[in-house]
PDB file of N, CA and C in Angstrom:
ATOM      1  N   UNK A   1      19.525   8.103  -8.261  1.00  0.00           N
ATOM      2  CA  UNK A   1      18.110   8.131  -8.014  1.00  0.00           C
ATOM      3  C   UNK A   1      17.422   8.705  -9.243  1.00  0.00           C
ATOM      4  N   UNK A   2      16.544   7.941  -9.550  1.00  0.00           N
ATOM      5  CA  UNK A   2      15.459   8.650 -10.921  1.00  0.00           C
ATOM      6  C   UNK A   2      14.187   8.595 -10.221  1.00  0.00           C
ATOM      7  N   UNK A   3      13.648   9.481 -11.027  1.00  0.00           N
ATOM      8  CA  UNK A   3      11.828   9.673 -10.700  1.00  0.00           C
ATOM      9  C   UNK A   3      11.171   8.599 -11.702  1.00  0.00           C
ATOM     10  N   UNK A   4      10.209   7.650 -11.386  1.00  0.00           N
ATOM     11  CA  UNK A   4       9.390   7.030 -12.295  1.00  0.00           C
ATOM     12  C   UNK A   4       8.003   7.190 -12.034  1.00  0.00           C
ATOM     13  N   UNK A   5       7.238   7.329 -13.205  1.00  0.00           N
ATOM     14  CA  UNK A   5       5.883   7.720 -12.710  1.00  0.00           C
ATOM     15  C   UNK A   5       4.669   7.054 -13.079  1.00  0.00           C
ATOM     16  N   UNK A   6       5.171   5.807 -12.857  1.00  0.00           N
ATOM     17  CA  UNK A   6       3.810   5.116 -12.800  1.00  0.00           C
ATOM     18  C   UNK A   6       4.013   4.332 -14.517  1.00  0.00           C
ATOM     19  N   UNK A   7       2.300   4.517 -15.337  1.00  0.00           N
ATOM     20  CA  UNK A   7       2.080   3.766 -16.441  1.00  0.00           C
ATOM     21  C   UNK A   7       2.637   4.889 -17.286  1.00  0.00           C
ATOM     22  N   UNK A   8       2.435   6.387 -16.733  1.00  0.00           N
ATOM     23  CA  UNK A   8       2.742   7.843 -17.892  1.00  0.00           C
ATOM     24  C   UNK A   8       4.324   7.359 -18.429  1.00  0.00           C
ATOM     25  N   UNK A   9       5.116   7.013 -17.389  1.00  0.00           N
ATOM     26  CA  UNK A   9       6.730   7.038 -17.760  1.00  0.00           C
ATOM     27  C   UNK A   9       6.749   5.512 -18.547  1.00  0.00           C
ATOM     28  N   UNK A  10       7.862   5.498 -19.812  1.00  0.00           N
ATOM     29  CA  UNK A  10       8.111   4.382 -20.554  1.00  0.00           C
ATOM     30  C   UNK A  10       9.026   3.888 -19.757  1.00  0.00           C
ATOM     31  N   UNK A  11      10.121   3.989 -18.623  1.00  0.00           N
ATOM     32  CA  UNK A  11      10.933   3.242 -18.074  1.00  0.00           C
ATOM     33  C   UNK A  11      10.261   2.618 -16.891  1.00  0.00           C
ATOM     34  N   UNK A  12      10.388   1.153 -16.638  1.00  0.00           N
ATOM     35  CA  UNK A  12      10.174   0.394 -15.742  1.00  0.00           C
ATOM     36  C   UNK A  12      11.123  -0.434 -14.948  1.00  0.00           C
ATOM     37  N   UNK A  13      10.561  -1.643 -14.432  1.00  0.00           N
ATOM     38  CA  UNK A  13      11.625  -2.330 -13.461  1.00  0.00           C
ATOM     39  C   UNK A  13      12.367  -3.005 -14.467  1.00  0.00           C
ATOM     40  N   UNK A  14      12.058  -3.325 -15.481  1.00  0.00           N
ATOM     41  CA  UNK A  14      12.946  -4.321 -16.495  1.00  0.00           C
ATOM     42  C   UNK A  14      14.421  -3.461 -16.698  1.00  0.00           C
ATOM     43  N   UNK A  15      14.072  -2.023 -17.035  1.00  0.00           N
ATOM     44  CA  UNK A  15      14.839  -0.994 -17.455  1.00  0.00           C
ATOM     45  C   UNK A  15      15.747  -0.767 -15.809  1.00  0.00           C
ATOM     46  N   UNK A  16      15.462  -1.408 -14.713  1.00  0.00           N
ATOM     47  CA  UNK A  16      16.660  -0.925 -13.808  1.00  0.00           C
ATOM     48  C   UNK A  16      17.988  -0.928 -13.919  1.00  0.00           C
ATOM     49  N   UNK A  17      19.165  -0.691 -12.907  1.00  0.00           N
ATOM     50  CA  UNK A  17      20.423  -0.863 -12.947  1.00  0.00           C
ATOM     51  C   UNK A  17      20.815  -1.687 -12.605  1.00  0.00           C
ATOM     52  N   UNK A  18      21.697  -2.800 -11.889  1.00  0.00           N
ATOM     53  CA  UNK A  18      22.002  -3.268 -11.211  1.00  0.00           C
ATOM     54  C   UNK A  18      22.111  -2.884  -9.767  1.00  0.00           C
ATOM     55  N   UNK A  19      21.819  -3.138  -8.722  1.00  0.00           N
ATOM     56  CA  UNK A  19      21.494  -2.486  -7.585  1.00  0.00           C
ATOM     57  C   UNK A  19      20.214  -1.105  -7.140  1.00  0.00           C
ATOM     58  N   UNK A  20      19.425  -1.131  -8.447  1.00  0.00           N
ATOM     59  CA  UNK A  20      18.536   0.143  -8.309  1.00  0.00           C
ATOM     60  C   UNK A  20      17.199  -0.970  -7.466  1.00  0.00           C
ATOM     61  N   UNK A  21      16.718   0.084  -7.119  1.00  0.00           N
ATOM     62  CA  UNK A  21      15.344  -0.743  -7.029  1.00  0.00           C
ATOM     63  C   UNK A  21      13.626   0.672  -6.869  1.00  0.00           C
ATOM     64  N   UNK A  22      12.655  -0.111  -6.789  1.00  0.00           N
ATOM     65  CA  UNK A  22      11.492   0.804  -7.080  1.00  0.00           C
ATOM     66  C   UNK A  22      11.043   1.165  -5.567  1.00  0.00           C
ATOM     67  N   UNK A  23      10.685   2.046  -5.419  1.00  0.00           N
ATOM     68  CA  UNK A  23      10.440   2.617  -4.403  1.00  0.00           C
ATOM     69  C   UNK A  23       8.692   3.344  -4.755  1.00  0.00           C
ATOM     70  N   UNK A  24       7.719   2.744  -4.345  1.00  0.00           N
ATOM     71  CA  UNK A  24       6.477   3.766  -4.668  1.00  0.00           C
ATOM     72  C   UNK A  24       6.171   4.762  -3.417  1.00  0.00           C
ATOM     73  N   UNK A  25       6.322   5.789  -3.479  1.00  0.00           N
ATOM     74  CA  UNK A  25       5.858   6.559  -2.411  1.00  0.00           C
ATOM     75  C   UNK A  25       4.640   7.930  -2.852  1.00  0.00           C
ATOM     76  N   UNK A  26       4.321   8.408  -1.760  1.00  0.00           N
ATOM     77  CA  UNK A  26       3.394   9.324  -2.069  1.00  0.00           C
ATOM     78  C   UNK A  26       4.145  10.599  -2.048  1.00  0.00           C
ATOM     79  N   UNK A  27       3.788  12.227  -2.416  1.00  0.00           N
ATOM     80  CA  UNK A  27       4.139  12.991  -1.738  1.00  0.00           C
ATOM     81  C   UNK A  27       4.931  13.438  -0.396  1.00  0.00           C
ATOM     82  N   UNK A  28       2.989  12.881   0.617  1.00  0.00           N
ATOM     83  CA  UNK A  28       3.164  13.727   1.892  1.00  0.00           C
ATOM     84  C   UNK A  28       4.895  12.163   2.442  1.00  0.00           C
ATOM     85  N   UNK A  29       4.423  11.370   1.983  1.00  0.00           N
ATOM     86  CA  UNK A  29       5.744  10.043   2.049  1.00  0.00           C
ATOM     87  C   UNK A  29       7.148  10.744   2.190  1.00  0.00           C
ATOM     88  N   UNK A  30       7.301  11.247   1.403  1.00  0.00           N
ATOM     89  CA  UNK A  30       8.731  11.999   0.242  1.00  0.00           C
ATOM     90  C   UNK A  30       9.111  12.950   1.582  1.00  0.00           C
ATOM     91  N   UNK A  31       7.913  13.773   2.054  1.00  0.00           N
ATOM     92  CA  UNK A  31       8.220  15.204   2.675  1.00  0.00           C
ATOM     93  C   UNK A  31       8.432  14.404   4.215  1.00  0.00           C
ATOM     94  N   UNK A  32       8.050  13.185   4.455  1.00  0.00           N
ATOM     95  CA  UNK A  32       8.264  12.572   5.905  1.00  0.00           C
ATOM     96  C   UNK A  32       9.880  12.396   5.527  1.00  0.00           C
ATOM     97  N   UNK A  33       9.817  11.545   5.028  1.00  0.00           N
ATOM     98  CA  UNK A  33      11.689  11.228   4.672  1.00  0.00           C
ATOM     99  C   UNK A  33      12.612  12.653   4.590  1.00  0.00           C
ATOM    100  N   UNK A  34      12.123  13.706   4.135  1.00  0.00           N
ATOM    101  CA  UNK A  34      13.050  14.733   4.201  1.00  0.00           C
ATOM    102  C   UNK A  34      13.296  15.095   5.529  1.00  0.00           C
ATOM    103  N   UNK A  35      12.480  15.532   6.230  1.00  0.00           N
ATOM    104  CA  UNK A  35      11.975  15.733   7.589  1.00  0.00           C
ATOM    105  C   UNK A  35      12.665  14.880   8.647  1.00  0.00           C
ATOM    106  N   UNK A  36      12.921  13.585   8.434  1.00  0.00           N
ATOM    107  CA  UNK A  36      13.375  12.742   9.405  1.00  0.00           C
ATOM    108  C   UNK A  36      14.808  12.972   9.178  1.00  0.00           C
ATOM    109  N   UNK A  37      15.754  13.148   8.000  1.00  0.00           N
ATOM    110  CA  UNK A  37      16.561  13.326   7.838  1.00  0.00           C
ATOM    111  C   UNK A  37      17.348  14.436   8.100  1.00  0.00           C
ATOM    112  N   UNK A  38      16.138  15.619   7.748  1.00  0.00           N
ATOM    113  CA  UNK A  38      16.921  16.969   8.292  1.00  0.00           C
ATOM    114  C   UNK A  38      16.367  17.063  10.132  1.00  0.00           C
ATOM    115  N   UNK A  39      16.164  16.512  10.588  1.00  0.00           N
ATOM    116  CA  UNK A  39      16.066  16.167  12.185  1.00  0.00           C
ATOM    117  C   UNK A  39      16.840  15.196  12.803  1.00  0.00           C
ATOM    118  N   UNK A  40      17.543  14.302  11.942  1.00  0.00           N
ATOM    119  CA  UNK A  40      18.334  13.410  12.023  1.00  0.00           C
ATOM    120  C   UNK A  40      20.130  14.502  12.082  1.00  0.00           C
ATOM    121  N   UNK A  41      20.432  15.287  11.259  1.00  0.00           N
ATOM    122  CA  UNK A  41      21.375  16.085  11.170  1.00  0.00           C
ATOM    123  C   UNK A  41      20.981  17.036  12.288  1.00  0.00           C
ATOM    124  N   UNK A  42      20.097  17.430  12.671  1.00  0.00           N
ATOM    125  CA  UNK A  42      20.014  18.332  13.783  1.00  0.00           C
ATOM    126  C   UNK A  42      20.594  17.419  15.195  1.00  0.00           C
ATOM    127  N   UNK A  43      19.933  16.383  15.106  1.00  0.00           N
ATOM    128  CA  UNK A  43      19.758  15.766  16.420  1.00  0.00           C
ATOM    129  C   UNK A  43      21.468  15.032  16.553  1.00  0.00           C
ATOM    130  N   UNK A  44      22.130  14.648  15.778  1.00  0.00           N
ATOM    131  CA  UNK A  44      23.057  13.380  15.607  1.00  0.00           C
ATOM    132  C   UNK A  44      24.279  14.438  15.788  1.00  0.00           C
ATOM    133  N   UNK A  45      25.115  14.447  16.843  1.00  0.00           N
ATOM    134  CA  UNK A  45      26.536  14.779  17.033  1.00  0.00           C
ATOM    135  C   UNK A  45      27.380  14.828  15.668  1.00  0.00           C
ATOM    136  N   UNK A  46      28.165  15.128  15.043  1.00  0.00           N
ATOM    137  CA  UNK A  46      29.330  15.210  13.895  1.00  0.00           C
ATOM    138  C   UNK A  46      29.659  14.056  14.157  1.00  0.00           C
ATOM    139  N   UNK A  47      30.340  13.920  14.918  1.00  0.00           N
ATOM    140  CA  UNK A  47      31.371  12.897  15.651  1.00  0.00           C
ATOM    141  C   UNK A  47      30.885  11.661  15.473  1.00  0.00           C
ATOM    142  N   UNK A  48      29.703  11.466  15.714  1.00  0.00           N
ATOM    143  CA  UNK A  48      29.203  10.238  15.951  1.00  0.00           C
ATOM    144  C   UNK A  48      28.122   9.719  14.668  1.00  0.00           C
ATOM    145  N   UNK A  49      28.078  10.544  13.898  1.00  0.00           N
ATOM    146  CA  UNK A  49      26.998  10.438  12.728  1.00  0.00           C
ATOM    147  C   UNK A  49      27.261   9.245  11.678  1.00  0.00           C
ATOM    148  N   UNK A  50      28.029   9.271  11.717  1.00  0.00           N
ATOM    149  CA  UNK A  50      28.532   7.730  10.588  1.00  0.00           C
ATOM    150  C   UNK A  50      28.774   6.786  11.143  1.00  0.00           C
ATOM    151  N   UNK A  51      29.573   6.590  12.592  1.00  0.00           N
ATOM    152  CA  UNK A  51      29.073   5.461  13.049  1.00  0.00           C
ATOM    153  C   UNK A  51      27.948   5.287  13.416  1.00  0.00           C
ATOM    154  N   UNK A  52      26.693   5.930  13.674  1.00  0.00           N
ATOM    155  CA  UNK A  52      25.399   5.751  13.964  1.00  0.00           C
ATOM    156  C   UNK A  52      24.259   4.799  13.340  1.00  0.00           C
ATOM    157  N   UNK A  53      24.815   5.941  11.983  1.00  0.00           N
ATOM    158  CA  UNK A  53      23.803   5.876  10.876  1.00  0.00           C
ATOM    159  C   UNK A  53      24.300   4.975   9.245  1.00  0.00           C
ATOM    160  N   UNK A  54      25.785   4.838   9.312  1.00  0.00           N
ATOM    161  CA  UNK A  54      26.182   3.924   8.339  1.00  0.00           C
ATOM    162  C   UNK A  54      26.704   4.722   7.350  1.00  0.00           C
ATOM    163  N   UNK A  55      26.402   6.511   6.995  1.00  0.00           N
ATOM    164  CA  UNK A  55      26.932   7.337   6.002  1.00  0.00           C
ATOM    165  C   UNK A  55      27.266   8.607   6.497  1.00  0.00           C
ATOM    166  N   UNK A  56      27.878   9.200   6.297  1.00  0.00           N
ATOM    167  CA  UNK A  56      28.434  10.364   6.035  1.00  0.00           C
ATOM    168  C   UNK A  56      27.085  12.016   6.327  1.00  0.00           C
ATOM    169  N   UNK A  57      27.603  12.631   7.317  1.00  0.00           N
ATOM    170  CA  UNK A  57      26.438  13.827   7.100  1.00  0.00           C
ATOM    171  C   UNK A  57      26.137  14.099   5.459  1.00  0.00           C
ATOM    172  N   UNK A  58      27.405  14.638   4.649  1.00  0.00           N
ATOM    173  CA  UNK A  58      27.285  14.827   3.873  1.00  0.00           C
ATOM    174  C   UNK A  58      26.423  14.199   2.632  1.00  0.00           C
ATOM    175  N   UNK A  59      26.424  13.013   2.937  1.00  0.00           N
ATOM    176  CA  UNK A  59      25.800  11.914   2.202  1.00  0.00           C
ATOM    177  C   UNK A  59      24.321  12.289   2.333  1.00  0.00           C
ATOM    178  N   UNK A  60      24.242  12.315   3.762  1.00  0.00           N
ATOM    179  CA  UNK A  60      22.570  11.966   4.156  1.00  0.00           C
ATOM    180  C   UNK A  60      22.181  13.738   3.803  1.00  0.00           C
ATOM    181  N   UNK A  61      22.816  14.742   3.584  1.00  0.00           N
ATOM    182  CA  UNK A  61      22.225  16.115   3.014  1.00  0.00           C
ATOM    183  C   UNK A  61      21.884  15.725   1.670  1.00  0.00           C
ATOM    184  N   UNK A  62      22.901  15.201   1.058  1.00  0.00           N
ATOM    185  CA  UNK A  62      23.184  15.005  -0.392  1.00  0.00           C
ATOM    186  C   UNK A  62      21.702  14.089  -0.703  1.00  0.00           C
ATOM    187  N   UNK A  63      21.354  13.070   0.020  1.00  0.00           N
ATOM    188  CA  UNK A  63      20.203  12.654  -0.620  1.00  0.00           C
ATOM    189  C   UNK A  63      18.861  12.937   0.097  1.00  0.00           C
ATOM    190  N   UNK A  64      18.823  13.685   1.187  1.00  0.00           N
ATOM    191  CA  UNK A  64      18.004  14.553   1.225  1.00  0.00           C
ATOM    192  C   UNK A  64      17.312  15.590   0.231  1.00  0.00           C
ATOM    193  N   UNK A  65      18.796  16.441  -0.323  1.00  0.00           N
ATOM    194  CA  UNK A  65      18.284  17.486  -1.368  1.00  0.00           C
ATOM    195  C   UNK A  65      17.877  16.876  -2.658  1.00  0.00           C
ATOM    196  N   UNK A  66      18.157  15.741  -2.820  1.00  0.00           N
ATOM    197  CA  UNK A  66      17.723  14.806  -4.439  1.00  0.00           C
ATOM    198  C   UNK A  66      16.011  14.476  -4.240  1.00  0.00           C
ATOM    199  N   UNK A  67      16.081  13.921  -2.362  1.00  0.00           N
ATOM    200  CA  UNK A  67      14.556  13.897  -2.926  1.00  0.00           C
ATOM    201  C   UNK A  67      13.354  14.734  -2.563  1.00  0.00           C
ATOM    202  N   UNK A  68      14.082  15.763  -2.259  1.00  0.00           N
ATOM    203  CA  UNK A  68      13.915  17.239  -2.031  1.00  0.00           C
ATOM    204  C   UNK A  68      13.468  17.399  -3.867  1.00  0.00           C
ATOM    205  N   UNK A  69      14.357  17.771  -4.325  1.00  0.00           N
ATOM    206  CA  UNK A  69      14.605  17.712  -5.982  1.00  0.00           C
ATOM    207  C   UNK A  69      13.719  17.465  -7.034  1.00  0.00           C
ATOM    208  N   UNK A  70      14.387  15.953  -6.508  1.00  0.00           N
ATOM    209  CA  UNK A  70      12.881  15.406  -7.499  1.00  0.00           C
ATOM    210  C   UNK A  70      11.230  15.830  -6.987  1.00  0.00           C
ATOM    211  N   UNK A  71      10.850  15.568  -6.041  1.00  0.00           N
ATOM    212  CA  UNK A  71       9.538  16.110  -5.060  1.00  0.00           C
ATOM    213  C   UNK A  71       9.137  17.509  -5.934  1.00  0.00           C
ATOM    214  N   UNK A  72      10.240  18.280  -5.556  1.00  0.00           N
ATOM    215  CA  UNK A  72       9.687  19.418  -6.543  1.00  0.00           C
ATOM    216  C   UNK A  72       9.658  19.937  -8.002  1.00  0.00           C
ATOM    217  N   UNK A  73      10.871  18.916  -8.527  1.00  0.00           N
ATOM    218  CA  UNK A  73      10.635  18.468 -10.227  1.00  0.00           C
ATOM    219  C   UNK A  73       8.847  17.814 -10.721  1.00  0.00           C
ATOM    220  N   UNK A  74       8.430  17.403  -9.767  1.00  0.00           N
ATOM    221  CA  UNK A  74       7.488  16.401 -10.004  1.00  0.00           C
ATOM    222  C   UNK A  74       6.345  17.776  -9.627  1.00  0.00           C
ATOM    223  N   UNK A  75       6.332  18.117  -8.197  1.00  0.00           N
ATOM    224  CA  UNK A  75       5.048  18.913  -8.257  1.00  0.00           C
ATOM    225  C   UNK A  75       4.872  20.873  -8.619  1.00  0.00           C
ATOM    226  N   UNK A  76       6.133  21.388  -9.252  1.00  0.00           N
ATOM    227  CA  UNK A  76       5.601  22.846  -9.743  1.00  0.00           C
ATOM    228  C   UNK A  76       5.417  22.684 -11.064  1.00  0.00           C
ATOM    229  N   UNK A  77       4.766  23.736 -11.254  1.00  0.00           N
ATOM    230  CA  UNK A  77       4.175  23.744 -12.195  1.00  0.00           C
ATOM    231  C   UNK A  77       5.385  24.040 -13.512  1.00  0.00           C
TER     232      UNK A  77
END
């Protein structure tokens, strides 16, 4: 996952990976997705979490805290 920011950043969609793709979101966006996810680990049994959801608790913390991460790479000062 990378942060891109619009016209300010020189990397664009040309510059992707193979399998990356653009995602525009807002902030309060970013802090819904964290939110659903860390309620998603509250709510979802161990046991049953990967067959549910397709990944791994660990996974879904792991990219929780990235866009946790970036969110706050982007807004302190």
């Amino acid at each position: 996952m990378r942060l891109f920011q619009g016209e300010s950043d020189s990397r664009g969609p040309s510059e992707l990976a193979e399998g990356e793709m653009v995602l525009v979101a807002t902030a309060e966006e970013l802090q819904i997705i964290v939110s659903m996810i860390s309620e998603t680990l509250e709510a979802v049994e161990s046991w049953e979490f990967q067959t549910r959801l397709g990944i791994t608790r660990d996974e879904a913390k792991a990219f929780s805290d990235e866009i946790w991460h970036l969110y706050n790479e982007d807004h302190l000062p």
